[in-house]
Protein backbone atom coordinates (compact mmCIF):
# COMPACT_ATOMS: atom_id res chain seq x y z
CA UNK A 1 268.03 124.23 169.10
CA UNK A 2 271.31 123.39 170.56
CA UNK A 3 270.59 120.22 170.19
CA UNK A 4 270.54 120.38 166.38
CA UNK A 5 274.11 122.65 166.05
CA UNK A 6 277.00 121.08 167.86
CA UNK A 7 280.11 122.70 168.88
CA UNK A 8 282.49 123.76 165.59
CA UNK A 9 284.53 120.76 167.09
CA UNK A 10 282.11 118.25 166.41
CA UNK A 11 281.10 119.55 163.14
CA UNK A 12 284.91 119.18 161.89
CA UNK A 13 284.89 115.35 162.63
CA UNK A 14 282.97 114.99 159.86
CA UNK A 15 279.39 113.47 158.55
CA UNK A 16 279.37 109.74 160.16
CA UNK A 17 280.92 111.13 163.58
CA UNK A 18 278.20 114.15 163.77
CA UNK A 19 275.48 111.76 163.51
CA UNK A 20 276.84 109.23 165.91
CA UNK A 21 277.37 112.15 168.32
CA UNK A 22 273.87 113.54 168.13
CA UNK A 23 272.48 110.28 168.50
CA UNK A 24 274.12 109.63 171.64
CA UNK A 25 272.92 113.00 172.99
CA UNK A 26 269.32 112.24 171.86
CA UNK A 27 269.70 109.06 173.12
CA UNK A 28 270.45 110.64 176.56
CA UNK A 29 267.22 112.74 177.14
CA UNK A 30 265.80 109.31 177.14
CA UNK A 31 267.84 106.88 179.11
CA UNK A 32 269.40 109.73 181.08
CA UNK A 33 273.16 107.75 180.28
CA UNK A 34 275.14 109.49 177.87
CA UNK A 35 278.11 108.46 176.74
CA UNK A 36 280.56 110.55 174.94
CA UNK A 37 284.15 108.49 175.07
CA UNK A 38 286.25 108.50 172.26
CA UNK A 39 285.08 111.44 170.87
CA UNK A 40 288.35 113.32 170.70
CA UNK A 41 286.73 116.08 172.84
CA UNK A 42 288.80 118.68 173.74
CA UNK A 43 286.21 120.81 175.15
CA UNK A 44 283.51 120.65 177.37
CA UNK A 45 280.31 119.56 175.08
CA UNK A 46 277.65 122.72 174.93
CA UNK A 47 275.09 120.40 174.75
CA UNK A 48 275.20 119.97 178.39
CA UNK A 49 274.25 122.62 179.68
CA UNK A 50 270.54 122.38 178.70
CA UNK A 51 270.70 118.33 179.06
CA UNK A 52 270.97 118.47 183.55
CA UNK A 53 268.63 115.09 183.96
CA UNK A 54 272.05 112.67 183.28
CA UNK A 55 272.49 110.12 185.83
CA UNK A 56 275.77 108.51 184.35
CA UNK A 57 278.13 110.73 182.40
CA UNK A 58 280.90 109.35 180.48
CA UNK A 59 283.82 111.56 178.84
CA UNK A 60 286.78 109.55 179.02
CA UNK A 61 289.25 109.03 176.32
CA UNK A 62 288.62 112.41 174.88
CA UNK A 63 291.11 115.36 175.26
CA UNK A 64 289.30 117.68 177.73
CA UNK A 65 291.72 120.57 179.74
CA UNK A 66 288.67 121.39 182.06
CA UNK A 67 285.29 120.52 183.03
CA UNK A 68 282.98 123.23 182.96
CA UNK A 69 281.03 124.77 185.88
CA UNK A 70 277.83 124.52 184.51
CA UNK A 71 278.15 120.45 185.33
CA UNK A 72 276.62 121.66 188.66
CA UNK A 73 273.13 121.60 187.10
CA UNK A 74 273.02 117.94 186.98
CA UNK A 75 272.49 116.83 190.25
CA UNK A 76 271.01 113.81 189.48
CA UNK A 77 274.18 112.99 188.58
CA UNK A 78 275.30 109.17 190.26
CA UNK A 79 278.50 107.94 188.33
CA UNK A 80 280.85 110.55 186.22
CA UNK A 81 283.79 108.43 184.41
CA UNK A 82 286.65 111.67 183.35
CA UNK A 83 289.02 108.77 182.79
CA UNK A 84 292.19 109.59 180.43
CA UNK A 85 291.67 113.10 179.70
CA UNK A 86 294.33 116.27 180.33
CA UNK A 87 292.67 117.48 183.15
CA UNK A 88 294.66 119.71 185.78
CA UNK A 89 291.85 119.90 188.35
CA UNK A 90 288.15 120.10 188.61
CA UNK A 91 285.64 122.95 189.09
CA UNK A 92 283.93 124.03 192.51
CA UNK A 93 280.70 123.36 191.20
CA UNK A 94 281.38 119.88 191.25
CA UNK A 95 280.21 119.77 194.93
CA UNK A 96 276.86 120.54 193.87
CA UNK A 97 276.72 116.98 192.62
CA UNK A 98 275.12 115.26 195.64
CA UNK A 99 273.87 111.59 194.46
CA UNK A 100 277.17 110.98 192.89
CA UNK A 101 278.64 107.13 194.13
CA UNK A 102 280.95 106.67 191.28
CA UNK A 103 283.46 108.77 189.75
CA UNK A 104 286.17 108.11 187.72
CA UNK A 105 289.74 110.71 187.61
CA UNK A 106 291.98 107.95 186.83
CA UNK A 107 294.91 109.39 184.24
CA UNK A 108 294.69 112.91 183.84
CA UNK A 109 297.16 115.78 185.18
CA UNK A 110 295.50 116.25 188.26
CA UNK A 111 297.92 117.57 191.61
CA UNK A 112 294.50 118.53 193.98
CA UNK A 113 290.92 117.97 194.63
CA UNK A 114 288.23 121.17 195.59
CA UNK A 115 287.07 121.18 198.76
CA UNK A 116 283.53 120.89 197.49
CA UNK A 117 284.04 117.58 197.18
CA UNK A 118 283.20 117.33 200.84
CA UNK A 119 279.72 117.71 199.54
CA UNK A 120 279.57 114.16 198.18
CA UNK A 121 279.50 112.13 201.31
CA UNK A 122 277.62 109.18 198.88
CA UNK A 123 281.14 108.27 197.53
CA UNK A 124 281.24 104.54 197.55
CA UNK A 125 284.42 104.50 194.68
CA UNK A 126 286.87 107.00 193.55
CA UNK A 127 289.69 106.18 191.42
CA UNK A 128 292.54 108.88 191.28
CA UNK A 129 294.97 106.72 189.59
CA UNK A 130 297.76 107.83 187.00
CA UNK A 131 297.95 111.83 188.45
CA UNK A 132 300.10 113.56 190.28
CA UNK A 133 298.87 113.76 193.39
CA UNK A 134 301.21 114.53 196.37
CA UNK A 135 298.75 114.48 199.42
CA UNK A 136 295.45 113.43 199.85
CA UNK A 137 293.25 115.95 200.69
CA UNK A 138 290.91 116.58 203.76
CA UNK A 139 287.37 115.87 201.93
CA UNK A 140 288.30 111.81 202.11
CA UNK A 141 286.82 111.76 206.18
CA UNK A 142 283.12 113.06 205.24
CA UNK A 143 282.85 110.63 202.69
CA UNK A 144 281.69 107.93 205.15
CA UNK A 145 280.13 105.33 202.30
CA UNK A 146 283.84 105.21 200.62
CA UNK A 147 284.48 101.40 200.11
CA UNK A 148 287.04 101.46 197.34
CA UNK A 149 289.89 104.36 197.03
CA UNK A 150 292.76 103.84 194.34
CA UNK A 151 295.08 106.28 194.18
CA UNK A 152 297.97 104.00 192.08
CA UNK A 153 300.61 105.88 190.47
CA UNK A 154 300.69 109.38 191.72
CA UNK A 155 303.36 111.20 193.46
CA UNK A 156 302.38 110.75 197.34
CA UNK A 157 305.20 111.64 199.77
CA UNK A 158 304.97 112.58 203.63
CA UNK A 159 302.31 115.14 205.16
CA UNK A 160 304.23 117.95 205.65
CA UNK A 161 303.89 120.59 208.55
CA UNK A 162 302.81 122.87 206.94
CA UNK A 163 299.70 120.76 205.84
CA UNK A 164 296.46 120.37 207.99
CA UNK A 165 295.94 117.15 210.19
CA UNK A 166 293.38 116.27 208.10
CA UNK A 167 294.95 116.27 204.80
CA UNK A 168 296.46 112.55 204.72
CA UNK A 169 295.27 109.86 206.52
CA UNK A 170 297.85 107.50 204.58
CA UNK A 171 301.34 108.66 205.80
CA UNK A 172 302.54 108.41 209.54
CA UNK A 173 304.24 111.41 210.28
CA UNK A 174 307.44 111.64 212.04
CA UNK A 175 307.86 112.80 215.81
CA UNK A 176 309.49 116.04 214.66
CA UNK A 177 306.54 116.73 212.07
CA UNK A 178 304.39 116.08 215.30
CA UNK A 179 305.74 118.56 217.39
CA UNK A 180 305.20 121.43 214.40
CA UNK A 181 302.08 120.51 213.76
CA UNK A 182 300.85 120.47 217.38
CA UNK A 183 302.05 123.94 217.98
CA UNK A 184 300.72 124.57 214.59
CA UNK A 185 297.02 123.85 215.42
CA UNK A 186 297.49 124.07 219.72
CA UNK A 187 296.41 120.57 219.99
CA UNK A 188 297.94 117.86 222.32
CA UNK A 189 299.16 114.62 220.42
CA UNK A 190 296.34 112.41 221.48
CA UNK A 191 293.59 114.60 219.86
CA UNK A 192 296.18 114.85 216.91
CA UNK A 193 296.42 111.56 216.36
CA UNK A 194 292.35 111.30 216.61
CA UNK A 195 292.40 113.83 213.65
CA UNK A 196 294.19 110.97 211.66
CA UNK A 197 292.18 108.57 212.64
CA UNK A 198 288.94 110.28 212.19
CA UNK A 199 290.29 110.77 208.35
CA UNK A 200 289.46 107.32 207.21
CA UNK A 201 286.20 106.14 206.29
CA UNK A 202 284.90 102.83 208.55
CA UNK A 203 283.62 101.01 205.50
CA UNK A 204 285.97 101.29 203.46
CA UNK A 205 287.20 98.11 201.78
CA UNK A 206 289.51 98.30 199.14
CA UNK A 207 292.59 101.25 199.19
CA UNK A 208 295.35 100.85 196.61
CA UNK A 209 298.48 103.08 197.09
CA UNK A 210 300.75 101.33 194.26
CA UNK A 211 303.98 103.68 192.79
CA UNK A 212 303.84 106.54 194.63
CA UNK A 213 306.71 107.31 196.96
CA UNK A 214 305.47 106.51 200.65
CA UNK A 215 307.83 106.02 202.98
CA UNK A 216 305.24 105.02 206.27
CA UNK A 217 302.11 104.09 206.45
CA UNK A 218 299.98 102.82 209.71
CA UNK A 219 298.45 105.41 212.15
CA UNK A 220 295.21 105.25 210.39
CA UNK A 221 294.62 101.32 210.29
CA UNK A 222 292.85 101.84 213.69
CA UNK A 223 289.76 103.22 211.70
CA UNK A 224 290.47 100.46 208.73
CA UNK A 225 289.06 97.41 210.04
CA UNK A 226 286.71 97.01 206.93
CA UNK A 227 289.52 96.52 204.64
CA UNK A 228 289.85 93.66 202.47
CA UNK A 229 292.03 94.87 200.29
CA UNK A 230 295.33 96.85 201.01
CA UNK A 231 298.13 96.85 197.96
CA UNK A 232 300.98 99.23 198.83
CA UNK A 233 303.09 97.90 195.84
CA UNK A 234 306.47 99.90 194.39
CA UNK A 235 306.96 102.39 197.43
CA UNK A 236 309.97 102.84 199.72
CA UNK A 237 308.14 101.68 203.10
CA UNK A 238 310.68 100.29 205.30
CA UNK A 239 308.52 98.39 207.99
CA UNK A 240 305.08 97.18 208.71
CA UNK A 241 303.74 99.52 211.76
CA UNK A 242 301.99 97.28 214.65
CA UNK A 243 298.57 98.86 213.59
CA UNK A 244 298.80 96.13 210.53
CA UNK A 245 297.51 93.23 212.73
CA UNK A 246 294.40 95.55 213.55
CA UNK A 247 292.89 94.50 209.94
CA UNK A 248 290.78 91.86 210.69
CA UNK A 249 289.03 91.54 207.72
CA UNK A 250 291.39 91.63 205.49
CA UNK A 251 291.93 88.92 202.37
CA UNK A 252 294.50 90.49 200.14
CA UNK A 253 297.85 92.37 201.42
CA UNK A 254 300.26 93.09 198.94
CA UNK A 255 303.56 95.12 199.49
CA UNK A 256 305.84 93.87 196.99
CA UNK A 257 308.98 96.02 195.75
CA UNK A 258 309.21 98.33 199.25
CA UNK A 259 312.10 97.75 201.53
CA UNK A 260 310.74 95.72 204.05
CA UNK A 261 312.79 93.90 206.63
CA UNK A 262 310.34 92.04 209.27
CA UNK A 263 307.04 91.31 209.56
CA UNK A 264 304.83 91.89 212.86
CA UNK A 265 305.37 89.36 214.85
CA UNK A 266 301.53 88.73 215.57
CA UNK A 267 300.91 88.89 211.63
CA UNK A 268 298.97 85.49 212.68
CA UNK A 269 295.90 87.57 214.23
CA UNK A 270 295.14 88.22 210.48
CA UNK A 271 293.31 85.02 209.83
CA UNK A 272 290.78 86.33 207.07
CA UNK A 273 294.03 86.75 204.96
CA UNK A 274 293.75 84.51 201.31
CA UNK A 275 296.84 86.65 199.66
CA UNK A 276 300.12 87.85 200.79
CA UNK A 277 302.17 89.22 198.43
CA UNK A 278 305.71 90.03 199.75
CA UNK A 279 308.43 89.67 196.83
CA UNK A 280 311.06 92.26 196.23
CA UNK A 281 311.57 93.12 199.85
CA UNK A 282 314.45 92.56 202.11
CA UNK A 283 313.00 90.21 204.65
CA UNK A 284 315.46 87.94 206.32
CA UNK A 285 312.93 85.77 208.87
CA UNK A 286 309.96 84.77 209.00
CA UNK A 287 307.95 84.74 212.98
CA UNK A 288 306.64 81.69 213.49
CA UNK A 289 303.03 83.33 214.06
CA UNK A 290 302.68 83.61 209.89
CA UNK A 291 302.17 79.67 209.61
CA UNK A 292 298.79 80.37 211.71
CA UNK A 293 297.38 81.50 208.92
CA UNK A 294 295.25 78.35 207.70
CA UNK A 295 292.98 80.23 205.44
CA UNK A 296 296.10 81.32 203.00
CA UNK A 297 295.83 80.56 199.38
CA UNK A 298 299.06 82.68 197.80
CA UNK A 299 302.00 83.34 199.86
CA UNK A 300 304.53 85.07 197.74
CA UNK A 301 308.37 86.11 198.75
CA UNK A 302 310.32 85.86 195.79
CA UNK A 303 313.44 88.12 196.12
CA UNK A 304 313.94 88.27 199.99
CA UNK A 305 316.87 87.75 202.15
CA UNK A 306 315.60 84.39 203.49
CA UNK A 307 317.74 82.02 205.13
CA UNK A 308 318.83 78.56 204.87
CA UNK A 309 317.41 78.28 208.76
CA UNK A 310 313.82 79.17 207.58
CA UNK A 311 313.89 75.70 206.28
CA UNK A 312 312.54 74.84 209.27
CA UNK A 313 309.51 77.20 209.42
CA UNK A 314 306.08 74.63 209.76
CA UNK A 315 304.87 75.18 206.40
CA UNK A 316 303.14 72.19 206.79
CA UNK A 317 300.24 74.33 208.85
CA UNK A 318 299.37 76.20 205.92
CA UNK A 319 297.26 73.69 204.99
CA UNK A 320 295.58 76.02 202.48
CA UNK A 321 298.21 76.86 200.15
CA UNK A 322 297.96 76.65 196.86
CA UNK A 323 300.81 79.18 195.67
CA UNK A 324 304.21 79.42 197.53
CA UNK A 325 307.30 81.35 195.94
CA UNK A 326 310.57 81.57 197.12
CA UNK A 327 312.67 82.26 193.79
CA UNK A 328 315.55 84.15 194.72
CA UNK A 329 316.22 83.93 198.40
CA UNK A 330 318.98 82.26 200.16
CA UNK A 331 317.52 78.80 200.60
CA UNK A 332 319.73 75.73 200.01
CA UNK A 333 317.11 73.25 200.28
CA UNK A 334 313.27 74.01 200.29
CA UNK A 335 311.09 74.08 203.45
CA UNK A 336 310.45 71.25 205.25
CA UNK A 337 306.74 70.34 204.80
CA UNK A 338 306.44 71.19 201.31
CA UNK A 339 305.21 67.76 200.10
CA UNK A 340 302.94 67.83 202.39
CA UNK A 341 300.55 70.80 201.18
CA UNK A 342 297.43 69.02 199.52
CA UNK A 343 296.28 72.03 197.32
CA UNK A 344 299.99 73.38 196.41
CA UNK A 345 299.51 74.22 192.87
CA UNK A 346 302.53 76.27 192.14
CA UNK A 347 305.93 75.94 193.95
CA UNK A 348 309.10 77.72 193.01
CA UNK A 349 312.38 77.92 195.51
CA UNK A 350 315.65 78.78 193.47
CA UNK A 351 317.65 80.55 195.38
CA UNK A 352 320.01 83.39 193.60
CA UNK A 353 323.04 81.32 192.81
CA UNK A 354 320.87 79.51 190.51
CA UNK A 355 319.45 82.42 189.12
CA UNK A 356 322.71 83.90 187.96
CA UNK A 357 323.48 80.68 186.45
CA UNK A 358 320.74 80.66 184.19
């Protein structure tokens, strides 16, 4: 019975760890959870292959290089957690998983997803975080239930020409890149640009795109307007596109440490927005449409280019605030209106002279 005669790499652990381990995989057949973390795992337990009636399958923290095929036989499979392995990518067979919502690929060695994962249009989170992911891949539009995508830390770029339509729905491409990539597929530029569109899911509500190396972002906001939450931290993205003000649901925005210069000039039509995180940018002026924003808890733009003349922006109108930071700007004086924000909780102004004196 397999059961009863683990792998040679679970028999070298030793006594205590043996018995722990086959009580968790006894302990399975019951509760149909197993959970095999911290095992220092290097490969893919045999034990699995005659246990398919898992419904949540955890094997992070172990040492795994690949997941084997034969993971296709549980498809009653809901939530798979793969979290900090050595993982370089992931069997076909993993399409065969149908019911999974959940799944977890957050810091492995990962560079690109199989197609098959096309298959698992339940998706409601996927966290790709800490790989090296350069694109995203063309799957992410059939998985229509998708409410939270993190993809933190990876390597994301551009979509290149030589890349199909689908295969990023988070970079806008240049006009050049356009052109190839309309004689590439003999489409004109309007259904090209549905393509993009098409590539994000409508209820999705939380995408985080933190340290990678974007340079543009917008075209797909169009199909965004269930986002909540939208953190684009540590990138090199030079300007918020129009299609920002389209987010009409969203509460959080962060896009601190890019290279930001202005903000929309309608940023007001964002009135769900509680948090707006804009430090380390290189924003000079603020429009006048950003004090419209009433609901606003945290406003945050420490390490700007702000001038003395911004004094003058209403503040006042943010009646809301409870979190305002300036630190590091090029403010003489603080904005007028300050004192009188009833909730302020947290106020900070110094502008750089008096940082360097410290």
């Amino acid at each position: 019975n397999e059961l009863d005669t683990p792998c040679p790499e679970v028999l070298s652990m030793g006594g205590a760890e043996v018995m722990g381990y086959m009580k968790r995989v006894s302990k399975s057949i019951r509760t149909r959870d197993l959970d095999l973390s911290r095992m220092r795992l290097s490969l893919y337990p045999h034990e699995l292959r005659t246990i398919t009636m898992v419904t949540n399958l955890n094997l992070s923290s172990n040492k795994l290089l690949e997941i084997d095929p034969v993971i296709a036989k549980m498809t009653q499979l809901t939530a798979l957690n793969l979290e900090s392995n050595a993982l370089l990518s992931l069997p076909m067979a993993i399409g065969d998983c149908m019911k999974m919502t959940y799944m977890n690929l957050s810091s492995n060695r990962i560079s690109s997803l199989p197609e098959t994962l096309e298959h698992l249009t339940g998706l409601t989170l996927l966290r790709i975080e800490h790989n090296r992911m350069k694109r995203l891949p063309n799957f992410l539009k059939a998985m229509m239930k998708l409410q939270e995508l993190s993809l933190n830390n990876n390597e994301l770029v551009d979509v290149g020409a030589d890349v199909k339509m689908s295969d990023s729905f988070v970079i806008e491409p240049s006009e050049e890149e356009y052109r190839k990539m309309v004689k590439m597929m003999a489409l004109s530029q309007t259904e090209l640009q549905d393509k993009i569109l098409d590539a994000v899911s409508p209820v999705l509500t939380t995408l985080r795109l933190d340290n990678n190396m974007l340079l543009k972002w917008g075209r797909w906001m169009a199909n965004a307007t269930s986002l909540t939450t939208l953190t684009i931290d540590n990138n090199k993205i030079s300007m918020f596109p129009s299609a920002t003000t389209s987010l009409v649901n969203l509460k959080i925005l962060s896009t601190r440490s890019n290279r930001i210069t202005q903000l929309p000039l309608n940023i007001g039509t964002l009135t769900a927005l509680l948090a707006l995180y804009l430090d380390h940018n290189k924003i000079d002026l603020l429009p006048l449409s950003l004090a419209t924003l009433t609901q606003l808890k945290k406003l945050t733009l420490a390490h700007n280019l702000i001038l003395g003349k911004w004094t003058f922006f209403p503040i006042s109108r943010m009646c809301n605030l409870e979190e305002l930071r300036l630190t590091g700007n090029k403010l003489d004086i603080p904005p007028q209106g300050v004192a009188r924000l009833p909730y302020l909780k947290h106020f900070d102004w110094r502008p750089v002279a008096d940082e360097l004196d410290d």
